[in-house]
N, C-alpha and C. Protein backbone atom coordinates (compact mmCIF):
# COMPACT_ATOMS: atom_id res chain seq x y z
N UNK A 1 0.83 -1.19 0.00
CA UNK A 1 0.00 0.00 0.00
C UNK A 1 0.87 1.25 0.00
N UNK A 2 1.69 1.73 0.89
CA UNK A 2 2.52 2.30 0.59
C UNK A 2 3.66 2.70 -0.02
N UNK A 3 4.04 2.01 -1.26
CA UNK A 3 4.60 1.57 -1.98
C UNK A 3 3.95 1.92 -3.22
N UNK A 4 2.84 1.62 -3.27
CA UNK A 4 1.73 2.11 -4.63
C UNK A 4 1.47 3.65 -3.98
N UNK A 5 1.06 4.13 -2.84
CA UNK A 5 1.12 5.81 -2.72
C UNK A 5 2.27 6.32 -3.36
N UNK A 6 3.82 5.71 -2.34
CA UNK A 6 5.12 6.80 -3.40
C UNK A 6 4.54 6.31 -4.65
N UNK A 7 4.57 5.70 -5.50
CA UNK A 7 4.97 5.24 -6.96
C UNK A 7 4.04 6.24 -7.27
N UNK A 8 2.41 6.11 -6.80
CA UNK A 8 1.32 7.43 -7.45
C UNK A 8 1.81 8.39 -7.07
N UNK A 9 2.44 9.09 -6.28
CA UNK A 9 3.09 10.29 -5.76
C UNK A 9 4.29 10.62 -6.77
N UNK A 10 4.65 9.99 -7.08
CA UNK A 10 5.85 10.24 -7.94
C UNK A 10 5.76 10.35 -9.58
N UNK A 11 4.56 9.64 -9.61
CA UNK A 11 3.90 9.66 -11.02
C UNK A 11 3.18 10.84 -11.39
N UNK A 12 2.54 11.22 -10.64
CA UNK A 12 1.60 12.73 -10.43
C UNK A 12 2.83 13.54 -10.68
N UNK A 13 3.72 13.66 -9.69
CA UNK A 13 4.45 14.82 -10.16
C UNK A 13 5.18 14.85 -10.99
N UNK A 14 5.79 13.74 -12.07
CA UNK A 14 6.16 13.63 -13.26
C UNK A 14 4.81 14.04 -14.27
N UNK A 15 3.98 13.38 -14.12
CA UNK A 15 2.87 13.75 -15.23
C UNK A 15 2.66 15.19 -14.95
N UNK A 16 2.84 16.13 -13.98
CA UNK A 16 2.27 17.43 -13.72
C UNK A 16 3.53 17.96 -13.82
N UNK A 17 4.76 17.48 -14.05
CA UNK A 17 5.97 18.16 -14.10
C UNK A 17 5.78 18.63 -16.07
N UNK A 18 5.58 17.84 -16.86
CA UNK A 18 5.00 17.97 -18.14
C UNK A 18 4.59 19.13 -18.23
N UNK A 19 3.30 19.06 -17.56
CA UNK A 19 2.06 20.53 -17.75
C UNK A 19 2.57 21.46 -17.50
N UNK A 20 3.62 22.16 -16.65
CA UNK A 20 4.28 23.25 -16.34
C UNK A 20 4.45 23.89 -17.13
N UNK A 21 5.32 23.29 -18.04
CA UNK A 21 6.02 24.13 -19.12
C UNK A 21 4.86 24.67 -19.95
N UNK A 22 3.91 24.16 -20.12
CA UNK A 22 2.83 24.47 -20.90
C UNK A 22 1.78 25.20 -20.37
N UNK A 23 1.29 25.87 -19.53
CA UNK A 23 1.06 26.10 -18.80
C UNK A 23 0.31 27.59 -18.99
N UNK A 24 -0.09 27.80 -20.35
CA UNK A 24 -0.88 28.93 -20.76
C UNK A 24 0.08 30.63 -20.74
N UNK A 25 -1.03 31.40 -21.23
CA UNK A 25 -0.15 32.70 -21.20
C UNK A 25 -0.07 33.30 -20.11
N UNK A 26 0.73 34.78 -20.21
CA UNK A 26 0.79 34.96 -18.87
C UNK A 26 -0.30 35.99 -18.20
N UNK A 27 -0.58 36.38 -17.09
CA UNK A 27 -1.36 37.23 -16.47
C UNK A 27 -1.41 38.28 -16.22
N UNK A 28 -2.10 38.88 -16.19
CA UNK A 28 -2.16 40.36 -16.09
C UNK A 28 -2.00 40.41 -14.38
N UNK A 29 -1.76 41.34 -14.24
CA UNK A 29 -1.49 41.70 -12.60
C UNK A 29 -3.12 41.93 -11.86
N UNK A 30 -3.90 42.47 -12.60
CA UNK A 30 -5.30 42.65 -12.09
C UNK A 30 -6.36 41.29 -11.92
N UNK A 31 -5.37 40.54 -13.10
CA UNK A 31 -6.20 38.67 -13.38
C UNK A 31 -5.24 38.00 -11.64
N UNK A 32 -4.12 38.38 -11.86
CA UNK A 32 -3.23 37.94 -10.77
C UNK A 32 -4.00 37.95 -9.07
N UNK A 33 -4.48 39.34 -8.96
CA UNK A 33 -5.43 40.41 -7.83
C UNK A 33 -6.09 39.07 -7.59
N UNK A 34 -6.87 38.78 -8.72
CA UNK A 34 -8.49 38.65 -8.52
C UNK A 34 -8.19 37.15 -8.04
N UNK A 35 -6.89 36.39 -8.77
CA UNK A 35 -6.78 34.65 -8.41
C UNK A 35 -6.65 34.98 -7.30
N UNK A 36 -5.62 36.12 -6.72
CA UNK A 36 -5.69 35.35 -5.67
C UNK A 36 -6.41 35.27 -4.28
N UNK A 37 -7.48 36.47 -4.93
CA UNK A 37 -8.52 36.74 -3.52
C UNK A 37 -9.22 35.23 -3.68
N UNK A 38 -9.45 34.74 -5.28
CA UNK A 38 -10.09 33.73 -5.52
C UNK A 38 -9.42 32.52 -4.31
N UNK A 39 -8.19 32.24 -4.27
CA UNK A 39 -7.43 31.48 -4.00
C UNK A 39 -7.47 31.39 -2.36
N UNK A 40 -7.70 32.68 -2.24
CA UNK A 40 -8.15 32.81 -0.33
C UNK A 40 -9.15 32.69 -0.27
N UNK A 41 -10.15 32.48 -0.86
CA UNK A 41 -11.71 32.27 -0.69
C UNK A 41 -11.70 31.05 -0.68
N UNK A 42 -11.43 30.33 -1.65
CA UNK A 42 -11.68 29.05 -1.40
C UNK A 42 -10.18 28.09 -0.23
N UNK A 43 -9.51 28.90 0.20
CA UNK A 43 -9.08 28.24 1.42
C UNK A 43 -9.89 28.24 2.58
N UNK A 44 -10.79 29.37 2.52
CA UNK A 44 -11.09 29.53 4.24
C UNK A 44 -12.28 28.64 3.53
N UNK A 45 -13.04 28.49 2.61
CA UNK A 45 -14.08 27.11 2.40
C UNK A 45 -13.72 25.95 2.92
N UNK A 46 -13.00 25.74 2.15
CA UNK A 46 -11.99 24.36 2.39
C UNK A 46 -11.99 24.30 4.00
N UNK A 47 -11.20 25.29 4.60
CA UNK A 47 -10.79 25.09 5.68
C UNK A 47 -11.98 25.02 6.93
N UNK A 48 -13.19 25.47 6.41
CA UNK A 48 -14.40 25.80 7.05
C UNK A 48 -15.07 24.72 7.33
N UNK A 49 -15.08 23.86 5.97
CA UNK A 49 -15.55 22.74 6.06
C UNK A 49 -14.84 21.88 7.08
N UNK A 50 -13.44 22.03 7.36
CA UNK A 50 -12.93 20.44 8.16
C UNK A 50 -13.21 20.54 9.46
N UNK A 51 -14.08 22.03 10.07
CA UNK A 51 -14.25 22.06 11.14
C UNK A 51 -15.56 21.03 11.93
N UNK A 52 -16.30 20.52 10.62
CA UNK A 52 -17.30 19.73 11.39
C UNK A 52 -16.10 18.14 11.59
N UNK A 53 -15.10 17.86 11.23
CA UNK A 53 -14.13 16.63 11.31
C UNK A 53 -13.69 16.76 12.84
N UNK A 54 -13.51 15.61 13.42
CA UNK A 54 -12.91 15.47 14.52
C UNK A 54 -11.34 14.76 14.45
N UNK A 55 -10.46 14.99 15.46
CA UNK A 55 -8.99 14.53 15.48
C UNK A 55 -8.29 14.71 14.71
N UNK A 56 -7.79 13.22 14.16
CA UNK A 56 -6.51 13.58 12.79
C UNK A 56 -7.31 13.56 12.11
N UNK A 57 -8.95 13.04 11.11
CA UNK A 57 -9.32 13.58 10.38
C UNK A 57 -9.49 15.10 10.03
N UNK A 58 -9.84 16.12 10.94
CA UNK A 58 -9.49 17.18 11.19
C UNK A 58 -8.15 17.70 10.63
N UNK A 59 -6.98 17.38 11.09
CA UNK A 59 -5.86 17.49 10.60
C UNK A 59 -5.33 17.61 9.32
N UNK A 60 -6.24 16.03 9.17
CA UNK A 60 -5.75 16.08 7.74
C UNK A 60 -6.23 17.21 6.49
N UNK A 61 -7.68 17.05 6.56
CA UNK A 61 -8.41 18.08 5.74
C UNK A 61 -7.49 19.56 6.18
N UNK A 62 -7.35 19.57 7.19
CA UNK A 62 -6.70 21.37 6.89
C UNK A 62 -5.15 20.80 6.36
N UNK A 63 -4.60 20.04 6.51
CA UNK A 63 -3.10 19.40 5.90
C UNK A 63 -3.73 19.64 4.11
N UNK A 64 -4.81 19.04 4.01
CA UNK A 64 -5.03 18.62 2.17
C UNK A 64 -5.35 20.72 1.49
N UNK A 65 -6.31 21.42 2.55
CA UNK A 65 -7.22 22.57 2.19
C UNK A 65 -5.36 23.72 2.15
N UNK A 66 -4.32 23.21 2.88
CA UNK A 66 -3.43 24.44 3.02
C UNK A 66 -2.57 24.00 1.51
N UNK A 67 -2.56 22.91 1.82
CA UNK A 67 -1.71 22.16 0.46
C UNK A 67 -2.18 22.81 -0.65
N UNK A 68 -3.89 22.79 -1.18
CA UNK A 68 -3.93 23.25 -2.19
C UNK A 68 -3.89 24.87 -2.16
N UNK A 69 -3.76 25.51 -1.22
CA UNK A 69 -4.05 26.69 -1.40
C UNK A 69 -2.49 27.26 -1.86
N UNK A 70 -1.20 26.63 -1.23
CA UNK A 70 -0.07 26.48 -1.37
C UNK A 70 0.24 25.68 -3.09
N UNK A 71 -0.39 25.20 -3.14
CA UNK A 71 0.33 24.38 -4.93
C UNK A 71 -0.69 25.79 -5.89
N UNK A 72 -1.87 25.97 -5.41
CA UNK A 72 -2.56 27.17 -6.33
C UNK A 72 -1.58 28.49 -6.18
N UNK A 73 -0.83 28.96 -5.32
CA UNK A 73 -0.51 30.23 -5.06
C UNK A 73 0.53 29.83 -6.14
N UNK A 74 1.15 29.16 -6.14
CA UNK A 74 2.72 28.97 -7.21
C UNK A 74 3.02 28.78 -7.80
N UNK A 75 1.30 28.00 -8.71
CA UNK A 75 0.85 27.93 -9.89
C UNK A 75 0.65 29.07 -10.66
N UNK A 76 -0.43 30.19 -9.69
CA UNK A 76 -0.54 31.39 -10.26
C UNK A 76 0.84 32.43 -10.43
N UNK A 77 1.97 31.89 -9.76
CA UNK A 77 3.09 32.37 -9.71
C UNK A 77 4.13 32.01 -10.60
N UNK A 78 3.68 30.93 -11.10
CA UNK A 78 4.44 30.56 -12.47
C UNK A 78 3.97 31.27 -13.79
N UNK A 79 2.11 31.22 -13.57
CA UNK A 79 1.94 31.86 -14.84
C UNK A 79 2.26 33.40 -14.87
N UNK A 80 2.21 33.83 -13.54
CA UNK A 80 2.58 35.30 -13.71
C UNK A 80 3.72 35.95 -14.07
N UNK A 81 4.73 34.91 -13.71
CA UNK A 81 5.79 35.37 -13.92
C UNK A 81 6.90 34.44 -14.73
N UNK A 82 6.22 33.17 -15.32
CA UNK A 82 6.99 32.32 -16.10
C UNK A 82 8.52 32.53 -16.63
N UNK A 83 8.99 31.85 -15.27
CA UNK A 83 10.57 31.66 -15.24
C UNK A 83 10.48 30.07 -15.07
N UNK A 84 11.80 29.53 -15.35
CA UNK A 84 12.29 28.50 -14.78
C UNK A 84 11.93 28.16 -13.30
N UNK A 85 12.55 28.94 -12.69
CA UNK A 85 12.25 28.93 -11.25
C UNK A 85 10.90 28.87 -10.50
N UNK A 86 10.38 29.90 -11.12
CA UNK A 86 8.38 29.71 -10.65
C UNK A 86 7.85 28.52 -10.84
N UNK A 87 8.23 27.84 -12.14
CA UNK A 87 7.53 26.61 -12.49
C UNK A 87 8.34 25.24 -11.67
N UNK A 88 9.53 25.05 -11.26
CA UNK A 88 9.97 25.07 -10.37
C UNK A 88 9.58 24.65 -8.68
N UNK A 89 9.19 25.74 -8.57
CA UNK A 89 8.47 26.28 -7.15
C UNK A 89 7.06 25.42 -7.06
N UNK A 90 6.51 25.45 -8.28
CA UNK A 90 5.25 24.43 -8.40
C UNK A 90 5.66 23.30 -7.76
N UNK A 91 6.31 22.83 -8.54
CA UNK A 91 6.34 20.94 -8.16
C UNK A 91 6.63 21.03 -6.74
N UNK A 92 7.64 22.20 -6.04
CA UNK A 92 8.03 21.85 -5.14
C UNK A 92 6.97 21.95 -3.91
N UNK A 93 5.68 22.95 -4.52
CA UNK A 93 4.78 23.07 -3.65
C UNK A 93 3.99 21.81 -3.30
N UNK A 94 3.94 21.36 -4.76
CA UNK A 94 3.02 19.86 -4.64
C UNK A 94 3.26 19.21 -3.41
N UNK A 95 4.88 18.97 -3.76
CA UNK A 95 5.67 18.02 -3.29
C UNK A 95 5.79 17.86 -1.47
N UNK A 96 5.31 19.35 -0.80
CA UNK A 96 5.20 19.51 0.16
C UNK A 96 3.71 19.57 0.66
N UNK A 97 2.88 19.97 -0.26
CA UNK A 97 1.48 19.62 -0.03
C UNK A 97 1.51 18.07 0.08
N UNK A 98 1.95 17.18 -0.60
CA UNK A 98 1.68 15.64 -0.38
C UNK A 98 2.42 15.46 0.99
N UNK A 99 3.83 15.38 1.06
CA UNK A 99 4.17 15.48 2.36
C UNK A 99 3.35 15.61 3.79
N UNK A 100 3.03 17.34 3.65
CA UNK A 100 2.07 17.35 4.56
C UNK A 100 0.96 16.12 4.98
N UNK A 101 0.25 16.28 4.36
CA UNK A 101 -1.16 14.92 4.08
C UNK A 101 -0.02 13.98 4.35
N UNK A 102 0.51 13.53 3.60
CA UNK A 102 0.75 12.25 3.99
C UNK A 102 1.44 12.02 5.65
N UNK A 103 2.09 13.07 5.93
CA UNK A 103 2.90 12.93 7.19
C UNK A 103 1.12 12.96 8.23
N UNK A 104 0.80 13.66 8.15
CA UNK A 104 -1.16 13.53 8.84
C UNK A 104 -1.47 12.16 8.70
N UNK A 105 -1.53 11.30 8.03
CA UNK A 105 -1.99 10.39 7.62
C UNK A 105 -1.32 9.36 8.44
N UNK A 106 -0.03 9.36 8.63
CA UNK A 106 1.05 8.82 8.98
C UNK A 106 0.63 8.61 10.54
N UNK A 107 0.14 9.68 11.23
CA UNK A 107 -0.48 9.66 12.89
C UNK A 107 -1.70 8.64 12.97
N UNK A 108 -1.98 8.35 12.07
CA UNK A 108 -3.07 7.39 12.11
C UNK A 108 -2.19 5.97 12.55
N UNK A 109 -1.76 5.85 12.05
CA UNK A 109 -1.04 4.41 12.84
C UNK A 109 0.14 4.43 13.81
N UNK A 110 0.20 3.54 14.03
CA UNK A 110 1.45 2.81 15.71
C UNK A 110 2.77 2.33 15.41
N UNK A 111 3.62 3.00 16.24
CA UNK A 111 4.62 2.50 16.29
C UNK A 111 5.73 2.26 15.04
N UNK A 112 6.03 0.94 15.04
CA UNK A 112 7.23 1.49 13.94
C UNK A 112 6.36 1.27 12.18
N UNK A 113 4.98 1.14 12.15
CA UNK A 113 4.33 1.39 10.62
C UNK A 113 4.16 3.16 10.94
N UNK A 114 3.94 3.55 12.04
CA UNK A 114 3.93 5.12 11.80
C UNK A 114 5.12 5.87 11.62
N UNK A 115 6.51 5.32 12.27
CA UNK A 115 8.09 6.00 12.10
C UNK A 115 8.20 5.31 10.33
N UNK A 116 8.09 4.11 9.77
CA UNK A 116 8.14 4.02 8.55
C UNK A 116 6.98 4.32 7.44
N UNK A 117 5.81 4.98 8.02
CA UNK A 117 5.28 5.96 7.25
C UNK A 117 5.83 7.61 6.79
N UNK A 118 6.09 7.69 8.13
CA UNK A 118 7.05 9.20 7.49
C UNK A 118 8.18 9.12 7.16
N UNK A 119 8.95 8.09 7.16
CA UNK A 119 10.32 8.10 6.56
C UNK A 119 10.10 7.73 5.19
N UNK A 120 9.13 7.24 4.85
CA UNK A 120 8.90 7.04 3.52
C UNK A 120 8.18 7.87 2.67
N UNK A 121 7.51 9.20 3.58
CA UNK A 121 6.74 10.39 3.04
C UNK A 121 8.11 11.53 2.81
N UNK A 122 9.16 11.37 3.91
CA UNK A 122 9.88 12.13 3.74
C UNK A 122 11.00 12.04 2.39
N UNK A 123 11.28 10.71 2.27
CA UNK A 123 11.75 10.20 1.14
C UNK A 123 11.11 10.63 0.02
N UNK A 124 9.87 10.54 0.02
CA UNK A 124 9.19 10.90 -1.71
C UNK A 124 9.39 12.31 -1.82
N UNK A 125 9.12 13.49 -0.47
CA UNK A 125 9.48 14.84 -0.06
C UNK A 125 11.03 15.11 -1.07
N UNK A 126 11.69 14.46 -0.54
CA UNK A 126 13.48 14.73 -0.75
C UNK A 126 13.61 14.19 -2.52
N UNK A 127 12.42 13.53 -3.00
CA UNK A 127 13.06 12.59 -3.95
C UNK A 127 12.37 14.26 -4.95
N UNK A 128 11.17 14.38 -4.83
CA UNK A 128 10.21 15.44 -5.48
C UNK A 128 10.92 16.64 -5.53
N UNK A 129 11.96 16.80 -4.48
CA UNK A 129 12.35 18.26 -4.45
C UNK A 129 13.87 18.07 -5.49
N UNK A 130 14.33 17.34 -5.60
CA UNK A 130 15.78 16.63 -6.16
C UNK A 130 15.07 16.72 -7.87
N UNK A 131 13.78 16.20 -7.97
CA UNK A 131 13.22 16.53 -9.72
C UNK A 131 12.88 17.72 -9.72
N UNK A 132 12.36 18.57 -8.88
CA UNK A 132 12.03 20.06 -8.85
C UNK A 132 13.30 20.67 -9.12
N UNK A 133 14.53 20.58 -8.36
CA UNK A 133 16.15 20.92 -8.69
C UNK A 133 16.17 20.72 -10.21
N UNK A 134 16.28 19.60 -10.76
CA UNK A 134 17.11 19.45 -12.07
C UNK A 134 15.74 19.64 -12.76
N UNK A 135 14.32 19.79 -12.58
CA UNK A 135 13.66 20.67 -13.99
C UNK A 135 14.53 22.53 -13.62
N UNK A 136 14.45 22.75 -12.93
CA UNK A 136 14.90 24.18 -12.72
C UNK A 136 16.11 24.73 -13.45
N UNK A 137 16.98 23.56 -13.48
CA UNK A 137 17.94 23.57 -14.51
C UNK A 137 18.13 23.47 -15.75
N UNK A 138 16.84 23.02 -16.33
CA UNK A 138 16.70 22.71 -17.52
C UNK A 138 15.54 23.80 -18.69
């Protein structure tokens, strides 16, 4: 099971490492304004909603609602400013949005399946940021 998460984790951000580069024209600063009030609106939704969740479900939903609000901000930051580096900054947001969630996820279980849940979230973390490095270079 965890083993098929990294592999989908790692696949996502290769298949979404693709889309970057492509990634439409760029934005006007007033289109920029408006994403990103858009982009805070639908965090505090997101985040509104996990309040009827109890415990680590709780957790997690605000772990998944910050993630996306974090991979949207750097998205809109690539198109705004389409460098190497912005697009870049994407994957690396992903890469820490999954992290997050997954390290949440990780409190759900005991003992040493929970110390080798996050060593293996942190691993896909380190592996995601190492392909975020060498697209940046390229």
């Amino acid at each position: 099971m965890k083993q098929t998460l990294i592999a989908f984790t790692v696949a996502a951000c290769c298949a979404f490492a693709g889309t970057v580069g492509a990634a439409g024209a760029a934005v006007t600063k007033e289109e920029y304004k408006a994403q990103m009030d858009k982009i805070a609106a639908d965090y505090k939704a997101a985040n509104d909603s996990c309040k009827a969740l109890k415990a680590n479900a709780q957790d997690i939903c605000k772990a998944e609602a910050k993630g996306k609000e974090k991979v949207a901000k750097a998205e809109l930051e690539a198109k705004y400013k389409n460098t190497a580096k912005a697009r870049a900054d994407v994957l690396v947001a992903k890469a820490e949005a999954d992290y997050s969630v997954a390290k949440e996820k990780c409190e759900d279980q005991k003992g040493n399946a929970r110390d080798t849940c996050k060593k293996e979230a942190k691993a896909t973390l380190n592996a995601a940021k190492a392909d975020a490095k060498a697209q940046r270079k390229t």
